[in-house]
PDB file of N, CA and C in Angstrom:
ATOM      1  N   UNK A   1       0.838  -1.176   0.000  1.00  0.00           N
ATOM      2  CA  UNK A   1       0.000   0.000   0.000  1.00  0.00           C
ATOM      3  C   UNK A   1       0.889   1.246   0.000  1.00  0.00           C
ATOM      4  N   UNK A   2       0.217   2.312  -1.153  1.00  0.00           N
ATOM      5  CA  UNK A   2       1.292   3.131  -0.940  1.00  0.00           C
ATOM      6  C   UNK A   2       0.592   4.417  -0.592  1.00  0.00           C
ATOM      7  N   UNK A   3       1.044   5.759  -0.422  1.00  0.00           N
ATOM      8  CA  UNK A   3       0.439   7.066   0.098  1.00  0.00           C
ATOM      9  C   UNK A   3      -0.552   6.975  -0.925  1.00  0.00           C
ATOM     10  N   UNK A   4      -1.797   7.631  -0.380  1.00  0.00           N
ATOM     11  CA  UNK A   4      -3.289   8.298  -1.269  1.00  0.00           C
ATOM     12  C   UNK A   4      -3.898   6.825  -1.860  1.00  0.00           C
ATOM     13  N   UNK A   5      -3.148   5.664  -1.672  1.00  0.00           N
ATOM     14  CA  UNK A   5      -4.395   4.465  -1.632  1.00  0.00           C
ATOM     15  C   UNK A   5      -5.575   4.336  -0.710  1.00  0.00           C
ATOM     16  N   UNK A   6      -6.362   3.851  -1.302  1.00  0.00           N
ATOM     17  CA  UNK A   6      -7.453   3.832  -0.687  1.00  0.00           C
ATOM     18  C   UNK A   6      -7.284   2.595   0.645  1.00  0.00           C
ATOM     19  N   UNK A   7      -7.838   3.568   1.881  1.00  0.00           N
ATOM     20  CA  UNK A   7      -7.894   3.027   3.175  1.00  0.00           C
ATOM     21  C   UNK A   7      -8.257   1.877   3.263  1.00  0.00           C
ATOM     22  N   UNK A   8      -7.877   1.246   4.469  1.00  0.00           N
ATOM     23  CA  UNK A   8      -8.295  -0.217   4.609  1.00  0.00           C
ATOM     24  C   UNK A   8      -9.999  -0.388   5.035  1.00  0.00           C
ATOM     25  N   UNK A   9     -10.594   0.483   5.269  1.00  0.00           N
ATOM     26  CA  UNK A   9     -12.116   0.447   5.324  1.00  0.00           C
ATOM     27  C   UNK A   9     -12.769   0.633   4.177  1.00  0.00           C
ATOM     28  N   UNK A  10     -11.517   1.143   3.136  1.00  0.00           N
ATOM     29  CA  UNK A  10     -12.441   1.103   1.532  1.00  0.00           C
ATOM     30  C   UNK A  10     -11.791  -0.597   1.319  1.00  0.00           C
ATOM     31  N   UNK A  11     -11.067  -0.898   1.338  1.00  0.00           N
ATOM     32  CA  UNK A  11     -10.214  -2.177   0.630  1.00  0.00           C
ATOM     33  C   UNK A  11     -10.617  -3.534   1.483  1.00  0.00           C
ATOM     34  N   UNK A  12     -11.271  -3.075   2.451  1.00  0.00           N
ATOM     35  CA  UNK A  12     -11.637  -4.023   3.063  1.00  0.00           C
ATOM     36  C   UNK A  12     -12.975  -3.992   4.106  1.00  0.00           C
ATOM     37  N   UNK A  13     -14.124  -4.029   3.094  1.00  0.00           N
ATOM     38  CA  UNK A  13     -15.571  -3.577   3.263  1.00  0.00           C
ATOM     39  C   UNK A  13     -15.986  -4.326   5.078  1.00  0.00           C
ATOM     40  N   UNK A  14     -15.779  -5.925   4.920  1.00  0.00           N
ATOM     41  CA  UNK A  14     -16.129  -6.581   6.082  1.00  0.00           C
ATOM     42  C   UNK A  14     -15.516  -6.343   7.636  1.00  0.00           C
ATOM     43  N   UNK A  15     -13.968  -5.837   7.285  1.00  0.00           N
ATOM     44  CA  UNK A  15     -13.801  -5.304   8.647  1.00  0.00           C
ATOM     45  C   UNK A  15     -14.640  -3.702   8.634  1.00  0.00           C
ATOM     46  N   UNK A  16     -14.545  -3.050   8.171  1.00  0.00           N
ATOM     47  CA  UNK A  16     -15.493  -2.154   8.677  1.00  0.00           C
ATOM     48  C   UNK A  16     -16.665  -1.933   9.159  1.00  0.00           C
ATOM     49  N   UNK A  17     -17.567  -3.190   8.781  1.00  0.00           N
ATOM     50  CA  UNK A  17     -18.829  -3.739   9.392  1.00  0.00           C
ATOM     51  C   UNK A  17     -18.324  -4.099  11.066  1.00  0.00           C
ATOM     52  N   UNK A  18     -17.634  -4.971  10.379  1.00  0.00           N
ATOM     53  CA  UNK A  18     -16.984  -5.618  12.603  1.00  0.00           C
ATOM     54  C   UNK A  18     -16.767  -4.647  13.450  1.00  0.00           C
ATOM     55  N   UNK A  19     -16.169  -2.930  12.674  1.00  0.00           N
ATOM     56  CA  UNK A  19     -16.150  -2.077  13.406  1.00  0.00           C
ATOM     57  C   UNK A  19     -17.086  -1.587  13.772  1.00  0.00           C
ATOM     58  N   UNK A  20     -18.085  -1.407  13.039  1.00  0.00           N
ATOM     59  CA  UNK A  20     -18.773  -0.341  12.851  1.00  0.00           C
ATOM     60  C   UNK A  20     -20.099  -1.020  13.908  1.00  0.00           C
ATOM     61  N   UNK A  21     -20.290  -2.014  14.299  1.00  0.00           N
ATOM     62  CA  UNK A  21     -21.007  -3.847  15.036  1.00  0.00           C
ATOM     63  C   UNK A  21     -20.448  -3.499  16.544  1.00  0.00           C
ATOM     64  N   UNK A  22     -19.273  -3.329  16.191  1.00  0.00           N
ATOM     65  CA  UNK A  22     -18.385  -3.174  17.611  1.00  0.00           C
ATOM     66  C   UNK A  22     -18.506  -2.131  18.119  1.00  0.00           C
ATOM     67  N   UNK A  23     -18.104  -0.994  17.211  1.00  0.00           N
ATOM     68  CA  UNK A  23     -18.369   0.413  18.031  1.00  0.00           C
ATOM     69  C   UNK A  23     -19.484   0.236  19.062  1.00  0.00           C
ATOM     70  N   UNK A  24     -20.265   0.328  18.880  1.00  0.00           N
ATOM     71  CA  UNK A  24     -21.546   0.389  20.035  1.00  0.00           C
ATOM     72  C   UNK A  24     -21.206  -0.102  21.225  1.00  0.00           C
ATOM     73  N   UNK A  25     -20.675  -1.464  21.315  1.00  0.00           N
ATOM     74  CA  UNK A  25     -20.556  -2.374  22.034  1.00  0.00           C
ATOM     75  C   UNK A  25     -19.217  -1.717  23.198  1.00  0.00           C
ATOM     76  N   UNK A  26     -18.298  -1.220  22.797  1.00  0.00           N
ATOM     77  CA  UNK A  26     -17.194  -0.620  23.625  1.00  0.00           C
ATOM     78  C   UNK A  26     -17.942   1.059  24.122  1.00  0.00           C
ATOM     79  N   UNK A  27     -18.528   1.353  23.265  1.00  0.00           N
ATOM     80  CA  UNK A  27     -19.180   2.750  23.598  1.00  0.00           C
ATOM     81  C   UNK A  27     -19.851   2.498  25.144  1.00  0.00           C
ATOM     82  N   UNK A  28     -20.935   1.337  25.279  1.00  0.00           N
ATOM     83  CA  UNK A  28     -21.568   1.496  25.595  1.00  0.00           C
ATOM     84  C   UNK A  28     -20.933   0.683  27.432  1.00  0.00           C
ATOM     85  N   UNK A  29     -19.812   0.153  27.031  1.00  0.00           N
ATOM     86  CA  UNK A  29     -18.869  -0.275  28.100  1.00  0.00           C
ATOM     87  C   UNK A  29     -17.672   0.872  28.865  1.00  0.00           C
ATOM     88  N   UNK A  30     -17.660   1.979  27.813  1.00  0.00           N
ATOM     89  CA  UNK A  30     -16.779   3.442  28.565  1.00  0.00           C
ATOM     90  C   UNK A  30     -15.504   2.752  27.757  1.00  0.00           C
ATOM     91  N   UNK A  31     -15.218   1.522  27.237  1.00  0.00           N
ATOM     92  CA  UNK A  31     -14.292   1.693  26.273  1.00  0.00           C
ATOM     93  C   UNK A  31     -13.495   2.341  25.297  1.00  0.00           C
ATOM     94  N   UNK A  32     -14.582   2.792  24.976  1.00  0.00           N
ATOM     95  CA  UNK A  32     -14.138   3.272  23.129  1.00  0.00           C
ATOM     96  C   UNK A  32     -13.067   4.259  23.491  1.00  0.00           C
ATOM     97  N   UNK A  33     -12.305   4.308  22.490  1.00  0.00           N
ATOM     98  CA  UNK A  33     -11.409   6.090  22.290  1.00  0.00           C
ATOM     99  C   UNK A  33     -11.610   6.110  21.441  1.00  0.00           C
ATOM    100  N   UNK A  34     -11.644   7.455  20.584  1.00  0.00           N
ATOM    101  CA  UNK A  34     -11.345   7.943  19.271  1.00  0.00           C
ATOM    102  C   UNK A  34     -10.738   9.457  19.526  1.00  0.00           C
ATOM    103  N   UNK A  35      -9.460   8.728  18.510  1.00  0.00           N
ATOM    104  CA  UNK A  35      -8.663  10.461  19.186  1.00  0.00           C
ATOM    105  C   UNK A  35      -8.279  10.826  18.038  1.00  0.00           C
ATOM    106  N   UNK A  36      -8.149  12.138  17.419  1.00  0.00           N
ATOM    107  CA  UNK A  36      -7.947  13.174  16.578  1.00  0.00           C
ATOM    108  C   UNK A  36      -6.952  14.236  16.650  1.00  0.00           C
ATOM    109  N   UNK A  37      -6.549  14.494  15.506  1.00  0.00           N
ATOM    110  CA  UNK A  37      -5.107  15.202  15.193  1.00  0.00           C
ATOM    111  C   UNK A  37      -5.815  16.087  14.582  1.00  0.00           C
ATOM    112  N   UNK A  38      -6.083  17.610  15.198  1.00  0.00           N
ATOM    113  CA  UNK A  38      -7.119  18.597  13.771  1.00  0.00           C
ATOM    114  C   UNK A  38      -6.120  19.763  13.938  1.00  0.00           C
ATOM    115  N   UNK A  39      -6.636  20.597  12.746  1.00  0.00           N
ATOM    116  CA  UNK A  39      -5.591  21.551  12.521  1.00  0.00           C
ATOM    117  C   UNK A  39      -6.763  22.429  11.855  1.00  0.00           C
ATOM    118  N   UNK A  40      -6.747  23.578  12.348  1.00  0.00           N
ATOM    119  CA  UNK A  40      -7.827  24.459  11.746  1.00  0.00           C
ATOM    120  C   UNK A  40      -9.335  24.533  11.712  1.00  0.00           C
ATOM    121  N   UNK A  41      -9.158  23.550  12.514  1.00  0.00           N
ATOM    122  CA  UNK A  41     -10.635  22.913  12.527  1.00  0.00           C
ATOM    123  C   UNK A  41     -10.688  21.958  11.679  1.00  0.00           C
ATOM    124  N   UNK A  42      -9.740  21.118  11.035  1.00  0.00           N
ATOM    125  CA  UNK A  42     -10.046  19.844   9.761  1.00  0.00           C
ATOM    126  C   UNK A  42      -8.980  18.712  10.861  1.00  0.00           C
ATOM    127  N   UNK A  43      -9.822  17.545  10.937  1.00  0.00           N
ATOM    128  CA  UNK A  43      -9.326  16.206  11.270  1.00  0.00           C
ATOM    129  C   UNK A  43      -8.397  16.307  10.320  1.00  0.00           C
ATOM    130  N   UNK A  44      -6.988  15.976  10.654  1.00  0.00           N
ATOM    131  CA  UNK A  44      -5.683  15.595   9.958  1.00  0.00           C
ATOM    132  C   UNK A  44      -5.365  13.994  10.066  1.00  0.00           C
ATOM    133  N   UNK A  45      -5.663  13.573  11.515  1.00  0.00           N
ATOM    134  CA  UNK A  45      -5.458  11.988  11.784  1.00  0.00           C
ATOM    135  C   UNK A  45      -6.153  11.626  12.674  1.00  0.00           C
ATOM    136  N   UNK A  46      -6.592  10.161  13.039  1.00  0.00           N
ATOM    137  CA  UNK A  46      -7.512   9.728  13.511  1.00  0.00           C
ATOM    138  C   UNK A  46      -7.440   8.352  13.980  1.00  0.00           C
ATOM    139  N   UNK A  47      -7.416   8.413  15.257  1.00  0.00           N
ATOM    140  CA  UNK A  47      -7.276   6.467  15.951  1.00  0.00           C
ATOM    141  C   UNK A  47      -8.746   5.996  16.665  1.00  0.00           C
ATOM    142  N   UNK A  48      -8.520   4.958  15.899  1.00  0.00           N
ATOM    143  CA  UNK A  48     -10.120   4.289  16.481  1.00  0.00           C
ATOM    144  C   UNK A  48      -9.728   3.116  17.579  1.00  0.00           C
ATOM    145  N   UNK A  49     -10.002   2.780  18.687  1.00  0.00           N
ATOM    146  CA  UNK A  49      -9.780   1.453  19.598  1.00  0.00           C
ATOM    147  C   UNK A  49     -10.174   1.309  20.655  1.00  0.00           C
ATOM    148  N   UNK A  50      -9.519   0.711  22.071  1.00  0.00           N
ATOM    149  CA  UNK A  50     -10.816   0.215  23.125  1.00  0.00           C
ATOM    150  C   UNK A  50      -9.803   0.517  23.676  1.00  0.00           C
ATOM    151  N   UNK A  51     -10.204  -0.039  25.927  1.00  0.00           N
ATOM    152  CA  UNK A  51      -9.528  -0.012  26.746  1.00  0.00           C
ATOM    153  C   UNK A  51     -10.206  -1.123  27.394  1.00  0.00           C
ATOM    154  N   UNK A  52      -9.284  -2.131  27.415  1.00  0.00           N
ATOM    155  CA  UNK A  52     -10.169  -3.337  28.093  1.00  0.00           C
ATOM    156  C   UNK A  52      -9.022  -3.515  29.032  1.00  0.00           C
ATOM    157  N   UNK A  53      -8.984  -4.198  30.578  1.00  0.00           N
ATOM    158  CA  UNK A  53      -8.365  -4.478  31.209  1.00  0.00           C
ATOM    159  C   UNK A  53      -6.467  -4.033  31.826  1.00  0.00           C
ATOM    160  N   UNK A  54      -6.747  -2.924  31.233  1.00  0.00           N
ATOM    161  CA  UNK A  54      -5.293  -1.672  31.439  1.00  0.00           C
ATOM    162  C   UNK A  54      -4.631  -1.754  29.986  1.00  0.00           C
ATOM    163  N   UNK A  55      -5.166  -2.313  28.945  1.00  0.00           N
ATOM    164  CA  UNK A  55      -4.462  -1.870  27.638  1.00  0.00           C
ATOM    165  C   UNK A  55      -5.107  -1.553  26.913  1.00  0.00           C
ATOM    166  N   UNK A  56      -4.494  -0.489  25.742  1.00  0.00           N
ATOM    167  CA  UNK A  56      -5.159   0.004  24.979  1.00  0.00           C
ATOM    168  C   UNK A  56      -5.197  -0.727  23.791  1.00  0.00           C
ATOM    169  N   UNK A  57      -6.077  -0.994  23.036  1.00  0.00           N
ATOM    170  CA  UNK A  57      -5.807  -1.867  21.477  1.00  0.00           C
ATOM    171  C   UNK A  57      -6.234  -0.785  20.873  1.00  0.00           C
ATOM    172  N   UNK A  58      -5.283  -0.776  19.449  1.00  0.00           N
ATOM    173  CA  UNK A  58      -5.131   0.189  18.706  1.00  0.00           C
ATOM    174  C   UNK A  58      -6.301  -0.586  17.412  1.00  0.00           C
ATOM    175  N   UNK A  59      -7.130  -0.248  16.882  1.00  0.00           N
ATOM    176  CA  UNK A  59      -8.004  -1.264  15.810  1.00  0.00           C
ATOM    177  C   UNK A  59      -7.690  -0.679  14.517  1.00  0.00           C
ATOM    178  N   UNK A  60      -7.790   0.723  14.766  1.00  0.00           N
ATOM    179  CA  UNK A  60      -7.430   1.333  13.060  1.00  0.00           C
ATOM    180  C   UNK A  60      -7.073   2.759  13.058  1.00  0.00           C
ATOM    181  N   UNK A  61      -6.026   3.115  11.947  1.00  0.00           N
ATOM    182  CA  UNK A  61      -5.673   4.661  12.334  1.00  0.00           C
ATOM    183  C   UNK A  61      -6.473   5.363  10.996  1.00  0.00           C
ATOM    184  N   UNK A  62      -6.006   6.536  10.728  1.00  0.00           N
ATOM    185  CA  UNK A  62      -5.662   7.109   8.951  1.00  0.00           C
ATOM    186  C   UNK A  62      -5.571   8.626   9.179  1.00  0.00           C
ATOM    187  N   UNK A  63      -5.156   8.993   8.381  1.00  0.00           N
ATOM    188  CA  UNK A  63      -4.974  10.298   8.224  1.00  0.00           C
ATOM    189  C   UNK A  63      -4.652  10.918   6.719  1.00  0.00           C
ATOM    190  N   UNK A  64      -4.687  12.190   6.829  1.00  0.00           N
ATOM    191  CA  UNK A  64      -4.481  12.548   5.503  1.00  0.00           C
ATOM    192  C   UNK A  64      -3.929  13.177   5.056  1.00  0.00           C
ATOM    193  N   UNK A  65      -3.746  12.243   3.712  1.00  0.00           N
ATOM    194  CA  UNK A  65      -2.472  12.183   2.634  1.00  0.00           C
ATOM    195  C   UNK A  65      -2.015  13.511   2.453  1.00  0.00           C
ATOM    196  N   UNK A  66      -2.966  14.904   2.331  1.00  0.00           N
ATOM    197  CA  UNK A  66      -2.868  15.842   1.855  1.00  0.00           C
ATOM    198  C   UNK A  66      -1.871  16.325   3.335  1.00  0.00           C
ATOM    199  N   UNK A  67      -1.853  16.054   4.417  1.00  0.00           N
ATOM    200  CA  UNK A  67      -1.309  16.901   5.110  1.00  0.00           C
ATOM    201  C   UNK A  67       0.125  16.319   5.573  1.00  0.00           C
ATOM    202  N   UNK A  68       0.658  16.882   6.172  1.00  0.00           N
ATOM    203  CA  UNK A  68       2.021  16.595   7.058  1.00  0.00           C
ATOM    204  C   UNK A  68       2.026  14.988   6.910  1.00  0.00           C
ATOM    205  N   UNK A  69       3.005  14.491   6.546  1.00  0.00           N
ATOM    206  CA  UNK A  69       3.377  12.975   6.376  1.00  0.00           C
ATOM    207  C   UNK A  69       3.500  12.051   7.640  1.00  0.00           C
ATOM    208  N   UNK A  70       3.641  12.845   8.761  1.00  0.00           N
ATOM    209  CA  UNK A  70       4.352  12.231  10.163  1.00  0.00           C
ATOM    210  C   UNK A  70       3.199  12.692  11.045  1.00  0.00           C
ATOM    211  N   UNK A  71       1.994  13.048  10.491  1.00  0.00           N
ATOM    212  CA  UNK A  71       0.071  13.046  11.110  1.00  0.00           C
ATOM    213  C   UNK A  71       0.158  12.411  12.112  1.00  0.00           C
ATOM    214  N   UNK A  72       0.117  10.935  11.395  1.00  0.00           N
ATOM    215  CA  UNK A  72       0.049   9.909  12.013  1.00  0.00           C
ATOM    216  C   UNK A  72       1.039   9.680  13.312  1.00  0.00           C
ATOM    217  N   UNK A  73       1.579   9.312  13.004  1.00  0.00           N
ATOM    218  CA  UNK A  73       2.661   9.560  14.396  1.00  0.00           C
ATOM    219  C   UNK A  73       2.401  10.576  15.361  1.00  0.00           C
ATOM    220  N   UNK A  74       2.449  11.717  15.130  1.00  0.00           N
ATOM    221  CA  UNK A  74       2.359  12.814  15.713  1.00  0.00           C
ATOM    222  C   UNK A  74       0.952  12.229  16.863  1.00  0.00           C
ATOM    223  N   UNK A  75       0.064  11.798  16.036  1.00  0.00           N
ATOM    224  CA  UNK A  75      -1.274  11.179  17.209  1.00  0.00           C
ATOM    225  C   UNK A  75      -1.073  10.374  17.967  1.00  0.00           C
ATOM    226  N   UNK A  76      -0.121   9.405  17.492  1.00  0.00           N
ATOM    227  CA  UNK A  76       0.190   7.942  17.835  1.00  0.00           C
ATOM    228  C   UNK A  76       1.207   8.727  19.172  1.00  0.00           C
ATOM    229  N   UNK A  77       1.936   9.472  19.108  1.00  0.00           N
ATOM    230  CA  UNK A  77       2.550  10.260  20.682  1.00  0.00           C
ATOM    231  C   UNK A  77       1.489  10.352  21.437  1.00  0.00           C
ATOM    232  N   UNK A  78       0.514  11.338  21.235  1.00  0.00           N
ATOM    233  CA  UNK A  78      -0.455  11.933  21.835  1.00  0.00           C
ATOM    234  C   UNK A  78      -1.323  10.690  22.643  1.00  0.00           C
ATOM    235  N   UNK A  79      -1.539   9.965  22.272  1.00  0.00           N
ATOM    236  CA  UNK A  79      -2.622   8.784  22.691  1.00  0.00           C
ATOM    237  C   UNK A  79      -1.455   7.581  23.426  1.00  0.00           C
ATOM    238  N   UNK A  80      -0.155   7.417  22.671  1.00  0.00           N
ATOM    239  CA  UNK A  80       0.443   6.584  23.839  1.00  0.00           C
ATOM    240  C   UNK A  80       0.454   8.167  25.367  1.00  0.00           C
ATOM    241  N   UNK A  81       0.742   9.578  25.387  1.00  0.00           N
ATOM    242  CA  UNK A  81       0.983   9.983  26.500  1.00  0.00           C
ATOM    243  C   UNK A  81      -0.517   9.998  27.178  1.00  0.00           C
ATOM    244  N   UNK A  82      -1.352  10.005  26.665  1.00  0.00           N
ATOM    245  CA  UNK A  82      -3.070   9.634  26.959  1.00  0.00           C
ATOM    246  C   UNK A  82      -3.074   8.524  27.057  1.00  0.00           C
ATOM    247  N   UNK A  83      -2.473   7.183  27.087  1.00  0.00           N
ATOM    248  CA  UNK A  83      -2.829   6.123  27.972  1.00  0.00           C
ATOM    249  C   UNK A  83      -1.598   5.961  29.439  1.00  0.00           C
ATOM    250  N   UNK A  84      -0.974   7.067  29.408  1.00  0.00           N
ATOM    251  CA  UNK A  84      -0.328   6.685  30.582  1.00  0.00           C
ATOM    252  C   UNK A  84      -0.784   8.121  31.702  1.00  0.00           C
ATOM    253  N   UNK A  85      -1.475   8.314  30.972  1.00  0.00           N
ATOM    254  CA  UNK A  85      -2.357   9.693  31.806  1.00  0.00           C
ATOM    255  C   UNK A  85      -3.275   9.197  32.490  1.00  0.00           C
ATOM    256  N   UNK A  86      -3.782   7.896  31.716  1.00  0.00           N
ATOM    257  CA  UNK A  86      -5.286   7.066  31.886  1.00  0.00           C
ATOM    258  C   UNK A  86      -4.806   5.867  32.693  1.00  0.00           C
ATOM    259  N   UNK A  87      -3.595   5.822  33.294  1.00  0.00           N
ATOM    260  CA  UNK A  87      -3.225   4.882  33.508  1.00  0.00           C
ATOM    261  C   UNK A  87      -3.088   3.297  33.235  1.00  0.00           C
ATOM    262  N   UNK A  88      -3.169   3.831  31.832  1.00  0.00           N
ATOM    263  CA  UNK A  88      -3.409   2.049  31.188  1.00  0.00           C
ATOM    264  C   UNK A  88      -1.562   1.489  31.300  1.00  0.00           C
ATOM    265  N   UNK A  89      -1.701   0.367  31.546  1.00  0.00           N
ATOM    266  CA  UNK A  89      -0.338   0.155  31.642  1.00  0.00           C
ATOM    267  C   UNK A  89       0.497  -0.611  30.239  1.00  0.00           C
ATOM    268  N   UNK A  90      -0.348  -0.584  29.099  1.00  0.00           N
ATOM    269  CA  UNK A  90      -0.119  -1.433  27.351  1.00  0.00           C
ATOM    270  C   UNK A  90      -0.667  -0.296  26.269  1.00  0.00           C
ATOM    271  N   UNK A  91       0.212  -0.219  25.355  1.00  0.00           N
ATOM    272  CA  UNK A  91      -0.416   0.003  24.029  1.00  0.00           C
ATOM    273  C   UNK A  91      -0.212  -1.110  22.795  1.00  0.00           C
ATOM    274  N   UNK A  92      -1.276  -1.769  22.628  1.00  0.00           N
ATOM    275  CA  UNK A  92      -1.358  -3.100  21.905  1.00  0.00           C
ATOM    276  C   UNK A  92      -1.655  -2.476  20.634  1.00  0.00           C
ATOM    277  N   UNK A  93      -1.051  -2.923  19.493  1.00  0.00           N
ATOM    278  CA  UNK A  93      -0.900  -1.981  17.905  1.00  0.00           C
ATOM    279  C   UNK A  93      -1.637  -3.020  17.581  1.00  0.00           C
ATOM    280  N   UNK A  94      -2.169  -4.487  17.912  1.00  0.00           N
ATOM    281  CA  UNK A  94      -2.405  -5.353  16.997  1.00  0.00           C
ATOM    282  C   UNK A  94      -1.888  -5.769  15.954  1.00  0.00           C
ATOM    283  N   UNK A  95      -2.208  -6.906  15.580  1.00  0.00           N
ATOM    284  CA  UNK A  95      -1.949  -7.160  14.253  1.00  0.00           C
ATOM    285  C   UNK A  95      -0.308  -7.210  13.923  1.00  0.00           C
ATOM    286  N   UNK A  96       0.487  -7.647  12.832  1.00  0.00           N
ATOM    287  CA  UNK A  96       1.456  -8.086  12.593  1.00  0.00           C
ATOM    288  C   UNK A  96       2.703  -6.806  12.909  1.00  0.00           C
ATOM    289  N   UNK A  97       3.715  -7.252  13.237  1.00  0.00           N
ATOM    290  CA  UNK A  97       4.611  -6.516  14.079  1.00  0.00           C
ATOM    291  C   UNK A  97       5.014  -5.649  13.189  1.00  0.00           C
ATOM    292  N   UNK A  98       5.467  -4.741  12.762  1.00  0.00           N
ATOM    293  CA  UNK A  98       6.103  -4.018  11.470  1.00  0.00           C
ATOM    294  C   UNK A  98       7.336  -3.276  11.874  1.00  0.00           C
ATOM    295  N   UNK A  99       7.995  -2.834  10.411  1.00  0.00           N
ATOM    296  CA  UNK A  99       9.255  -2.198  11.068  1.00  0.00           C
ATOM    297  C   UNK A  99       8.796  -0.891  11.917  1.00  0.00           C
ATOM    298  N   UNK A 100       8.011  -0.057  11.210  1.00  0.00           N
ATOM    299  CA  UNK A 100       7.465   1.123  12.298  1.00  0.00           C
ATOM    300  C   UNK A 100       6.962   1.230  13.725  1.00  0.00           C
ATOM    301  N   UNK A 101       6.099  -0.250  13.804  1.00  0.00           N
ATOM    302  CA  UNK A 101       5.823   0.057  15.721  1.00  0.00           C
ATOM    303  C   UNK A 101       6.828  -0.409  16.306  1.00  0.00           C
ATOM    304  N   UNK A 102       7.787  -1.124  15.625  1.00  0.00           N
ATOM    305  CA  UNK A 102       8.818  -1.327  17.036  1.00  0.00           C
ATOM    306  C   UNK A 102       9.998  -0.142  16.978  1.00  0.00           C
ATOM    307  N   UNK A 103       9.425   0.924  16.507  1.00  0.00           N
ATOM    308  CA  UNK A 103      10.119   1.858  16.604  1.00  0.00           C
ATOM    309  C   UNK A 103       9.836   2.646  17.732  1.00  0.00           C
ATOM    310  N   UNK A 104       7.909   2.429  18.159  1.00  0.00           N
ATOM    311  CA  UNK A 104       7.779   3.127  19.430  1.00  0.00           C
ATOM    312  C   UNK A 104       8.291   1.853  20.466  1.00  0.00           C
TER     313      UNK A 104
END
């Protein structure tokens, strides 16, 4: 996947249902986060995930292409220093290890 491809909620219709099934379900448990990177008033980046048992699972990010390249990251600070604010003691990225999260 490369910059300005289409997101994994366009490329991949059925997980976005599981999200979208799920959302409610963590909402309605004080779970949910959704945290935002805005600039001017326009969402720049955006993390969707839960807080179950002192860790945070990360489910899906994105941000956009049009803006600052390092968006993403820049949130991904913000929400790991917001789970140790929240006292969660994990930030779980899910999913397959990559060269970038073991950079945090």
């Amino acid at each position: 996947m490369t910059r300005g491809d289409p997101g994994t909620l366009l490329r991949k219709p059925m997980q976005a249902e599981i999200y979208r099934r799920f959302a409610p379900v963590v909402l309605a448990n004080g779970w949910l986060r959704l945290r935002t990177l805005s600039k001017g008033g326009e969402t720049r980046a955006i993390q969707y995930g839960y807080c179950y048992k002192g860790t945070f699972l990360q489910l899906q990010k994105g941000f956009d292409p049009g803006y600052q390249a390092d968006a993403g990251n820049v949130l991904r600070q913000y929400a790991i220093e917001s789970c140790i604010a929240e006292g969660l003691k994990c930030y779980d990225f899910l999913g397959e290890m990559t060269k970038h999260k073991t950079r945090w």
